[in-house]
Protein backbone atom coordinates (compact mmCIF):
# COMPACT_ATOMS: atom_id res chain seq x y z
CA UNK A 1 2.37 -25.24 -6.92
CA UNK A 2 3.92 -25.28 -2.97
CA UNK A 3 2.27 -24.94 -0.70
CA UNK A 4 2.29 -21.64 1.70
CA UNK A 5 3.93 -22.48 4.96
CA UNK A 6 7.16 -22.98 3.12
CA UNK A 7 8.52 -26.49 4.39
CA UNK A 8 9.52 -29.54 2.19
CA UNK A 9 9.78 -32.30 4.63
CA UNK A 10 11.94 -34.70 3.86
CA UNK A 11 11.83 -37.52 6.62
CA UNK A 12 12.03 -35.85 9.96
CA UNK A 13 13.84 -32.80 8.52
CA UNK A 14 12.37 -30.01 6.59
CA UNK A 15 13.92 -26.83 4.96
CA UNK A 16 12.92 -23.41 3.97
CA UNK A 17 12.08 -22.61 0.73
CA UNK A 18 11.11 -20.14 -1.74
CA UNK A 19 9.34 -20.09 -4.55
CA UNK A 20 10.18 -17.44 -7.37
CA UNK A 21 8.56 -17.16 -10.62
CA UNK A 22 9.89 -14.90 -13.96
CA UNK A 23 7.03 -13.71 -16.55
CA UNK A 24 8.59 -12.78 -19.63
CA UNK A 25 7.48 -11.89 -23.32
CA UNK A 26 3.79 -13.45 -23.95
CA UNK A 27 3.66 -14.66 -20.37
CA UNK A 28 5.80 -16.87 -21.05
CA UNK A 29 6.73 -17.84 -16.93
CA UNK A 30 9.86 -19.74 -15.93
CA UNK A 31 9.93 -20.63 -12.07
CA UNK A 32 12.67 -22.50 -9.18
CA UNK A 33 12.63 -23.38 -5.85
CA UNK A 34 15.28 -21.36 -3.61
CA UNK A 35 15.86 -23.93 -0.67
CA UNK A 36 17.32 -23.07 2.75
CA UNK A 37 18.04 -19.94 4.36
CA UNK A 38 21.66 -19.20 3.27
CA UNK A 39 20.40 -19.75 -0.33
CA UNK A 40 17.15 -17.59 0.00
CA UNK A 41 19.49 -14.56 1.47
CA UNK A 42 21.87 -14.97 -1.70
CA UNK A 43 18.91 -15.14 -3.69
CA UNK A 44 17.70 -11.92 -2.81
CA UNK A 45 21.05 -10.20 -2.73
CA UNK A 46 20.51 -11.20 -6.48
CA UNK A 47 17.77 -10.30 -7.56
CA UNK A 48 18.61 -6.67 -5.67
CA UNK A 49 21.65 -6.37 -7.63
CA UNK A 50 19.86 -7.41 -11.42
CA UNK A 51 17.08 -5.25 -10.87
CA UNK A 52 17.37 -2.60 -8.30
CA UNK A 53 21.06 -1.71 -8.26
CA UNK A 54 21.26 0.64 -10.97
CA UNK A 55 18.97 2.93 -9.52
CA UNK A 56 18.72 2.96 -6.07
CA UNK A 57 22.66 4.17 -5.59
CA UNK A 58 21.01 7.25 -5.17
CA UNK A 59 19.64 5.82 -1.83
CA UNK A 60 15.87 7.66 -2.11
CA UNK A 61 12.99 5.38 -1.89
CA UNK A 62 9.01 6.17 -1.70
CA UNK A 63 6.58 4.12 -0.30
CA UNK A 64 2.97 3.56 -0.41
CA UNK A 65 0.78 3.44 2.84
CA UNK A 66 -2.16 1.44 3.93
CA UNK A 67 -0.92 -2.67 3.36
CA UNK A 68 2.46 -1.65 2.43
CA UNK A 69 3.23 0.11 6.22
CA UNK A 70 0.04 -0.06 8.22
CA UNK A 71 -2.17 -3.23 7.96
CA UNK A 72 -4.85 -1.17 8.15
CA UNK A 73 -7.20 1.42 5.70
CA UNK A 74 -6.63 4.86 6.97
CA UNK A 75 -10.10 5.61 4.68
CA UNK A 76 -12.64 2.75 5.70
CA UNK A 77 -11.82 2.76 9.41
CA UNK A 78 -12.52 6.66 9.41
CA UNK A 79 -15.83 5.42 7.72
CA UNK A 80 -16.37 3.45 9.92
CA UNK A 81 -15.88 5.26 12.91
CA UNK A 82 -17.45 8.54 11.76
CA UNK A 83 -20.67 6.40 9.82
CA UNK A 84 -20.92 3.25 11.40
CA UNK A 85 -22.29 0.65 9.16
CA UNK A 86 -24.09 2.12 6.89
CA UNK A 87 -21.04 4.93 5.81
CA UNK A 88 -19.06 1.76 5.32
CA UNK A 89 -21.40 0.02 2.87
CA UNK A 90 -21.22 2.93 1.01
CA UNK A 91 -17.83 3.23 0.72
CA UNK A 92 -17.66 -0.11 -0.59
CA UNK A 93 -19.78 -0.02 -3.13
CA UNK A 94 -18.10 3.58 -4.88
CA UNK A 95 -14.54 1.67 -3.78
CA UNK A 96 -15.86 -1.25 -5.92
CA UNK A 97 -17.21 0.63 -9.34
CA UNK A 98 -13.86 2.41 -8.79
CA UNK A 99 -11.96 -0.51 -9.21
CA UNK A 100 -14.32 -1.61 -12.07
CA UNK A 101 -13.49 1.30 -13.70
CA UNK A 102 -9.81 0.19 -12.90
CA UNK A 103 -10.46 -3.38 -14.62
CA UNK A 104 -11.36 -1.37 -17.61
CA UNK A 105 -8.15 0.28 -18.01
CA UNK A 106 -9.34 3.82 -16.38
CA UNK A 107 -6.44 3.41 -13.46
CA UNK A 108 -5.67 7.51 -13.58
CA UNK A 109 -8.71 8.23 -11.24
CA UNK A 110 -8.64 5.06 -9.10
CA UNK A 111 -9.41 5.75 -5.38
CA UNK A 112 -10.22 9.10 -6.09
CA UNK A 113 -14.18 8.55 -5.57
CA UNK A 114 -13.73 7.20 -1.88
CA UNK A 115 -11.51 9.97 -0.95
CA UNK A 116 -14.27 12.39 -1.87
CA UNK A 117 -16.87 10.54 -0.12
CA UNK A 118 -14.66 10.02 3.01
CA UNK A 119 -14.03 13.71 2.66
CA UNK A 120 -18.07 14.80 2.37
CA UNK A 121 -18.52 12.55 5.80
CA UNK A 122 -15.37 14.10 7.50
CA UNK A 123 -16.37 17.88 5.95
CA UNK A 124 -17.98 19.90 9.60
CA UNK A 125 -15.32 17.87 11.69
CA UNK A 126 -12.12 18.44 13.58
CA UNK A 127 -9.03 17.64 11.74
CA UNK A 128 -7.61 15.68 15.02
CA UNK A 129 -9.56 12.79 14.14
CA UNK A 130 -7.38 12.13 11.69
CA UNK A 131 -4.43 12.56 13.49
CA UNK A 132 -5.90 10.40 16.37
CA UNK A 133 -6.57 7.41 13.90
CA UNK A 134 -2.60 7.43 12.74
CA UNK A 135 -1.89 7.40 15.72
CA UNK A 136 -3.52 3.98 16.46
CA UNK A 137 -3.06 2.00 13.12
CA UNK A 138 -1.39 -1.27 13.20
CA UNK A 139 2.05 -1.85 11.24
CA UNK A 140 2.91 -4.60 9.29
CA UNK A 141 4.89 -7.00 10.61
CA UNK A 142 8.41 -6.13 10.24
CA UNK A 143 8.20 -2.43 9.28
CA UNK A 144 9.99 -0.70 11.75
CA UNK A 145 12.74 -3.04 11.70
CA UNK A 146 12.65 -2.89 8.01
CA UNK A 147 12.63 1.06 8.03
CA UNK A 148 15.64 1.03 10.95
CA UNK A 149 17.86 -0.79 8.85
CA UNK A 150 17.39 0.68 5.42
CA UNK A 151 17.87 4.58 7.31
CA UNK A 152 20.84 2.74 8.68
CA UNK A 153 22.19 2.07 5.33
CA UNK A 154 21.45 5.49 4.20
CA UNK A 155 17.99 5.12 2.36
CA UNK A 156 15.74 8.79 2.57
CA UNK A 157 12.31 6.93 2.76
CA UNK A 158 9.53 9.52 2.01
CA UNK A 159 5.65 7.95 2.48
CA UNK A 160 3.54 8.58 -0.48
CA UNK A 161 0.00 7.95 -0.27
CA UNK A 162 -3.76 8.13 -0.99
CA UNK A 163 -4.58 8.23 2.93
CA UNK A 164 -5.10 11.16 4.72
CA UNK A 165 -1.99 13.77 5.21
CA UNK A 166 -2.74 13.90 9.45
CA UNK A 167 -3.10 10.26 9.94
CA UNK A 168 -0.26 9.73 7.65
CA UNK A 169 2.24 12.50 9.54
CA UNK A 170 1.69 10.12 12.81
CA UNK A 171 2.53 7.16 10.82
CA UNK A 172 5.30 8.60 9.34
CA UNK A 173 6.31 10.24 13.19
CA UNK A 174 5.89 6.82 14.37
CA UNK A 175 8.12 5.24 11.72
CA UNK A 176 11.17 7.96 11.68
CA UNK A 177 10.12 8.71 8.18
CA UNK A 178 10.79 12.79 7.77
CA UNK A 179 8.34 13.43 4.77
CA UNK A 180 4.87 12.63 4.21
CA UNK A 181 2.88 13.32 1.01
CA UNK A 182 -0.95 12.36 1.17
CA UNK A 183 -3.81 13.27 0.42
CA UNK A 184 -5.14 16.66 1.60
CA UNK A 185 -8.55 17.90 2.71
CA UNK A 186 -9.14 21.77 2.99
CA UNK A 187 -9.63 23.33 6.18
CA UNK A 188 -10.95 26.39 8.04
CA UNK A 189 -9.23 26.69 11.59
CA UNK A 190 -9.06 23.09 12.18
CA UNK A 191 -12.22 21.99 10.35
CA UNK A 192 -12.82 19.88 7.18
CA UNK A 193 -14.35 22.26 4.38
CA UNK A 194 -15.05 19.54 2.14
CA UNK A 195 -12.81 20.60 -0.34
CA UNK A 196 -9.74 17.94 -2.10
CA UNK A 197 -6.81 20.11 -1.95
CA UNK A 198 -4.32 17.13 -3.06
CA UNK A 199 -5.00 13.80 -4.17
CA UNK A 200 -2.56 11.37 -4.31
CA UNK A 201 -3.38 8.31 -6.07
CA UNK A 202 -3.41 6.97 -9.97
CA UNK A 203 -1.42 9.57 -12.28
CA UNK A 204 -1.80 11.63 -9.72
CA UNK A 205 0.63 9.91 -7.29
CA UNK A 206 3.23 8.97 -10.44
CA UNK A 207 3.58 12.83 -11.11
CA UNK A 208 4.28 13.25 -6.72
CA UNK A 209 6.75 10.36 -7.04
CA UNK A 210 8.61 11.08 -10.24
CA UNK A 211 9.28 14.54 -8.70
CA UNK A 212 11.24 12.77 -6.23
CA UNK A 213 12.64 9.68 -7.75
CA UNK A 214 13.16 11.20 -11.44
CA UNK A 215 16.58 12.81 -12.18
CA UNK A 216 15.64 15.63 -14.48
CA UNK A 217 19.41 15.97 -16.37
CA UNK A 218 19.92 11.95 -17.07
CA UNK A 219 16.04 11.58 -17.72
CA UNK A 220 17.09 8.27 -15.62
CA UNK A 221 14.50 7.00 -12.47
CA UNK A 222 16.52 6.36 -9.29
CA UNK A 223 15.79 4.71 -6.51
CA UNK A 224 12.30 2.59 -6.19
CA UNK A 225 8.56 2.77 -5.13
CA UNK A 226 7.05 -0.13 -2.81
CA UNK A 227 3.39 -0.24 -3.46
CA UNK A 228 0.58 -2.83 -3.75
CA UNK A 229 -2.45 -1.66 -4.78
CA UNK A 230 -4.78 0.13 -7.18
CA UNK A 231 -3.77 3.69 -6.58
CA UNK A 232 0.11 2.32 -6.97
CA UNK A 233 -0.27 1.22 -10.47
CA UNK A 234 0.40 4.45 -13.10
CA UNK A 235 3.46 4.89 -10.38
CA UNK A 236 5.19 1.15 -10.50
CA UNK A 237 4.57 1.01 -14.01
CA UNK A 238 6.58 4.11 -14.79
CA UNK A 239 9.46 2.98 -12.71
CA UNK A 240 11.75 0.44 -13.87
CA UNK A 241 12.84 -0.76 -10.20
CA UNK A 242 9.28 -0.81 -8.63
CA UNK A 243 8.43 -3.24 -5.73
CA UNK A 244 5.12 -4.41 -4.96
CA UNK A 245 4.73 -5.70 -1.30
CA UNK A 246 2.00 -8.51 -1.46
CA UNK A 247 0.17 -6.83 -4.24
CA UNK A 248 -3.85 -7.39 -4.04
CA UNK A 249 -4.75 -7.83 -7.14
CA UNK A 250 -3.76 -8.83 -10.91
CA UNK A 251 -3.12 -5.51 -12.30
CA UNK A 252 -0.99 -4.43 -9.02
CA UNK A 253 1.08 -7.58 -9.78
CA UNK A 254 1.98 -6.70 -13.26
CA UNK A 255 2.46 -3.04 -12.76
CA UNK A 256 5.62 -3.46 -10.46
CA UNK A 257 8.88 -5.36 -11.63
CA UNK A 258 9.25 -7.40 -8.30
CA UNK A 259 6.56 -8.51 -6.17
CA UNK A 260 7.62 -9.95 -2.55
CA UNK A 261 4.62 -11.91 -1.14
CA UNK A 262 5.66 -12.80 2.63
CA UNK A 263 4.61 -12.31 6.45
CA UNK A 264 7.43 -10.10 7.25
CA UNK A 265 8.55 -6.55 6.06
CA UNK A 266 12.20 -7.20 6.95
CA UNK A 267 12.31 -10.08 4.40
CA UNK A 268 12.71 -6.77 1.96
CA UNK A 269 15.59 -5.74 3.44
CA UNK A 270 18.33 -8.16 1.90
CA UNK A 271 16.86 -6.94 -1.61
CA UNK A 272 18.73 -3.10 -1.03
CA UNK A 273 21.71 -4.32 1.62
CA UNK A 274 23.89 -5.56 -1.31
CA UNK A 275 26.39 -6.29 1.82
CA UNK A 276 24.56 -7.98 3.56
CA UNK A 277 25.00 -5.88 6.79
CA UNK A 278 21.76 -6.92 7.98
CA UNK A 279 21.69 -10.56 6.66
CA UNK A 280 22.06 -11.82 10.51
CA UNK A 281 18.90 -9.92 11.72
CA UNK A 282 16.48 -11.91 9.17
CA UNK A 283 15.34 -14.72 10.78
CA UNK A 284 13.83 -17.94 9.02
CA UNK A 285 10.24 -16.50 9.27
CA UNK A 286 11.21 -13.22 8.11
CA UNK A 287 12.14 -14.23 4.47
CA UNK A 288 9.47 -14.16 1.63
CA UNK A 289 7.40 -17.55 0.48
CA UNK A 290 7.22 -15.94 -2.98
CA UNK A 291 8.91 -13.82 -5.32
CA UNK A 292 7.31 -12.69 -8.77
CA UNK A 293 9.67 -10.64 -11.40
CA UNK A 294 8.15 -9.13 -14.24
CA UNK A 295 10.47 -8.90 -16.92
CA UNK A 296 7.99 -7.63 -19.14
CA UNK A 297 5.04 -5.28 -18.46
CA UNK A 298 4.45 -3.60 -21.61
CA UNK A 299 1.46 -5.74 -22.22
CA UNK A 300 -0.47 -5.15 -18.86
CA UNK A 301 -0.97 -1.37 -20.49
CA UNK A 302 -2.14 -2.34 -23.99
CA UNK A 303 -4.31 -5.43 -22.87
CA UNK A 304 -5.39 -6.10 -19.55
CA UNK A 305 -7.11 -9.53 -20.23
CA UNK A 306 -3.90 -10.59 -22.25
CA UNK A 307 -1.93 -13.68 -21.68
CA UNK A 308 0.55 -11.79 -19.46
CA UNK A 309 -2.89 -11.03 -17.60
CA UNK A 310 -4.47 -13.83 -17.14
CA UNK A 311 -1.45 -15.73 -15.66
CA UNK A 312 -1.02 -13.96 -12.96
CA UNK A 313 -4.35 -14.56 -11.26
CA UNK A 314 -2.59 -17.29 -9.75
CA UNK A 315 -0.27 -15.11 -7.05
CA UNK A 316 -2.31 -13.65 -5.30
CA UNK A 317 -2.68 -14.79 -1.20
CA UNK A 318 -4.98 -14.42 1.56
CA UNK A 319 -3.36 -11.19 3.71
CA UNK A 320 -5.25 -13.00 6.07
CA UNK A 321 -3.48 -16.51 6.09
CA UNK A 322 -0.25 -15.01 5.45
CA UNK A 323 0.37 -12.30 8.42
CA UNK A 324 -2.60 -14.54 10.57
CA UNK A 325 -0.45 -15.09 14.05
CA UNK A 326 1.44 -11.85 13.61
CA UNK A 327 -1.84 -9.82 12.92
CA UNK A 328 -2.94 -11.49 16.21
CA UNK A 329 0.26 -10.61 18.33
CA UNK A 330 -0.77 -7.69 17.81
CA UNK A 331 -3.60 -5.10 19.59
CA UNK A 332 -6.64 -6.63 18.20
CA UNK A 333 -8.33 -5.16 15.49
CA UNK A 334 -11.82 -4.02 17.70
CA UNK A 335 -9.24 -3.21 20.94
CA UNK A 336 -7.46 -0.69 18.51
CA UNK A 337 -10.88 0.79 17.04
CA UNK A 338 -11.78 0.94 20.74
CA UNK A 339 -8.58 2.81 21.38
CA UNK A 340 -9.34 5.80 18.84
CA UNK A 341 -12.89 6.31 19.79
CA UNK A 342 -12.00 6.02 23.10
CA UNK A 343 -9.40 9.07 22.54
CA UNK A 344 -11.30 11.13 20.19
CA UNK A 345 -14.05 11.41 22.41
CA UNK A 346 -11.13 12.46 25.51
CA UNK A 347 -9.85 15.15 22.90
CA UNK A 348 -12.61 16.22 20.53
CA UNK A 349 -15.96 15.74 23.03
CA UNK A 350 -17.63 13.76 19.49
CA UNK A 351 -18.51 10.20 20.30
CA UNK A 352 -20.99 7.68 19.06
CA UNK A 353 -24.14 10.09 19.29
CA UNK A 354 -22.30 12.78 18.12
CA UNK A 355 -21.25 11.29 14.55
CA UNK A 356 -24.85 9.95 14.07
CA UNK A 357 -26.28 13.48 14.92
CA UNK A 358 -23.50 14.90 12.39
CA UNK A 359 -24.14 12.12 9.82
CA UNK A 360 -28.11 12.24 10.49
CA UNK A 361 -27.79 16.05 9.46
CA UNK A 362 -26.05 15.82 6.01
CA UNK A 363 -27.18 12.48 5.22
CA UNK A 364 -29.34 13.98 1.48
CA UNK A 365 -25.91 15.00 0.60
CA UNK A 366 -23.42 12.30 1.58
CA UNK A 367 -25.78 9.08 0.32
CA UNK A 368 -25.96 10.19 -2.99
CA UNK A 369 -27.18 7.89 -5.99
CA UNK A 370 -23.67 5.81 -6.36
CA UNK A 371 -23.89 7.40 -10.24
CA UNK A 372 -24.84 10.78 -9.24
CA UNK A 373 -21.69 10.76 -6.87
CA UNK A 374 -19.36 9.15 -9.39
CA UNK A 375 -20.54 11.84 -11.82
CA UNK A 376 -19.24 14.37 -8.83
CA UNK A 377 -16.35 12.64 -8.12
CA UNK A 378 -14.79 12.62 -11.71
CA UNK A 379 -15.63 16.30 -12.17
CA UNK A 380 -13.94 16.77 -8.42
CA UNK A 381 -10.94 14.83 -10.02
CA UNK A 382 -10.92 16.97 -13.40
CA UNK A 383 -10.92 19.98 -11.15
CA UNK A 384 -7.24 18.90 -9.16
């Protein structure tokens, strides 16, 4: 296996490289080395024009949220800023028997449990917070360059995801992007009720997407979804041009035809400029390390601890060691969180003794038994 950084020195010199693998029938995996720039570019001019041309004429693209725009979780920071601690523990532990469900092959509900728990701690509170927080989240390296030049080529990019529909309208305001479709809590003059109006994650978030990206007359997809994630996975498995952006996990891998693992969002771009109008924009460091094309992913659906399975356990990355300096460049992690509270208290008067009061006051129905709450989270699901 190479190794991260993507160098192969050779005496003083070294050169770029990238690694890209092929899982076929049986996981069956076939791999090469793309070395230098000039052949990396080429490269992914290719594998744009094998597996993405045919639908994405129609120049309409969706794309996922949290990790695939923003680095960070729309969900656990609100947790975290509304609960402290404590909120965020429990968060963790529903996200995780979520995802266990998710390992057993019940995807269709995935992330819905921490959206109603982040929506029991928000319920009594203004909807600005959310706005506030979308405001302040961090972007991937790359993404608004990325986003510029595909609008410049004539891409409609519409963001389609599980986080929250105000914090994802700033994003999306932020980015250029014109449409937004998230997740929805119910409101009564500005306040969370409690209630899930729209949930978009699992099947859930295949049925928003497919109402964009589906043409209805040549039963054909167009286009492509970028996701990474759990919540992605009914959604990149329907599509036969899906793109995962450093997927986090096995399952995420398998579900999308092309995964891009890399530090920079622009190294998507030469995948959809068949031209290569923007191939003198990408700099060395923009490019991916890896590139991971499932040929076939028929398997991951029928047996998730199959062959096909099994292999891939080997792509995943650290997000941490791959974005590391650019993450830093950035506004810290605590400076932004310091940022938000520090507005949210200027707009909404609730600070620090505020949320404790409000969580201190509905705490016997928030902290529920994790079962007792998955119980009410599945029939909260059944119910959208």
């Amino acid at each position: 296996m190479l190794s991260l950084d993507s160098k192969l020195f050779k005496g003083e010199k070294y050169e770029l490289f990238m690694e890209i693998h092929y899982i076929g029938n049986n996981g069956n995996i076939s791999s090469e080395s793309i070395i230098g720039r000039n052949n990396i570019v080429k490269k992914l001019h290719e594998v744009g024009e094998d597996y993405l041309m045919s639908h994405i004429s129609s120049k309409i693209l969706t794309s996922d949220m949290d990790g695939v725009l923003i680095i960070d979780d729309n969900a656990r920071d609100m947790c975290r800023i509304i609960g402290g601690d404590e909120a965020l523990e429990y968060f963790t532990k529903v996200a995780n028997s979520n995802i266990d469900a998710v390992a057993r092959g019940e995807t269709s509900y995935c992330w819905n449990a921490p959206c109603v728990f982040v929506g029991s701690i928000l319920n009594g509170l203004p909807s600005e917070i959310n706005s506030i927080v979308g405001k302040h989240m961090r972007f991937v390296p790359g993404t608004r360059e990325n986003i510029e030049q595909l609008q410049k080529l004539g891409y409609n990019i519409t963001n389609v995801t599980a986080g929250h529909q105000e914090g994802a309208q700033q994003v999306s305001q932020r980015l250029g992007l014109e449409k937004t479709i998230a997740t929805q809590f119910g409101q009564n003059n500005g306040i969370y009720n409690g209630e899930i109006l729209r949930f978009i994650g699992g099947e859930h978030k295949r049925n928003t997407v497919k109402k964009i990206l589906f043409n209805k007359d040549t039963k054909i997809w167009t286009g492509s979804h970028i996701g990474d994630s759990h919540s992605d996975i009914e959604t990149m498995l329907a599509h036969p041009g899906s793109i995962a952006w450093n997927p986090t996990h096995t399952l995420a891998t398998h579900s999308a035809r092309i995964n891009v693992f890399g530090t920079n969002k622009q190294g998507l771009t030469p995948l959809f400029d068949s031209h290569g109008v923007f191939d003198h924009q990408i700099k060395e460091s923009d490019l991916p390390q890896k590139i991971v094309i499932c040929e076939d992913r028929t398997d991951i659906t029928s047996n998730p601890h199959s062959k096909i399975s099994q292999a891939q356990n080997q792509w995943g990355l650290d997000m941490r060691k791959i974005y590391g300096d650019e993450i830093d460049a950035q506004l810290s992690y605590a400076q932004m969180m310091q940022n938000i509270k520090s507005e949210i208290k200027s707009v909404t008067g609730l600070g620090e003794k505020e949320f404790k009061e409000h969580m201190d006051a509905n705490k016997e129905e928030i902290f529920l038994p994790i079962e007792e709450f998955q119980q009410n989270a599945l029939k909260a699901y059944k119910r959208l």
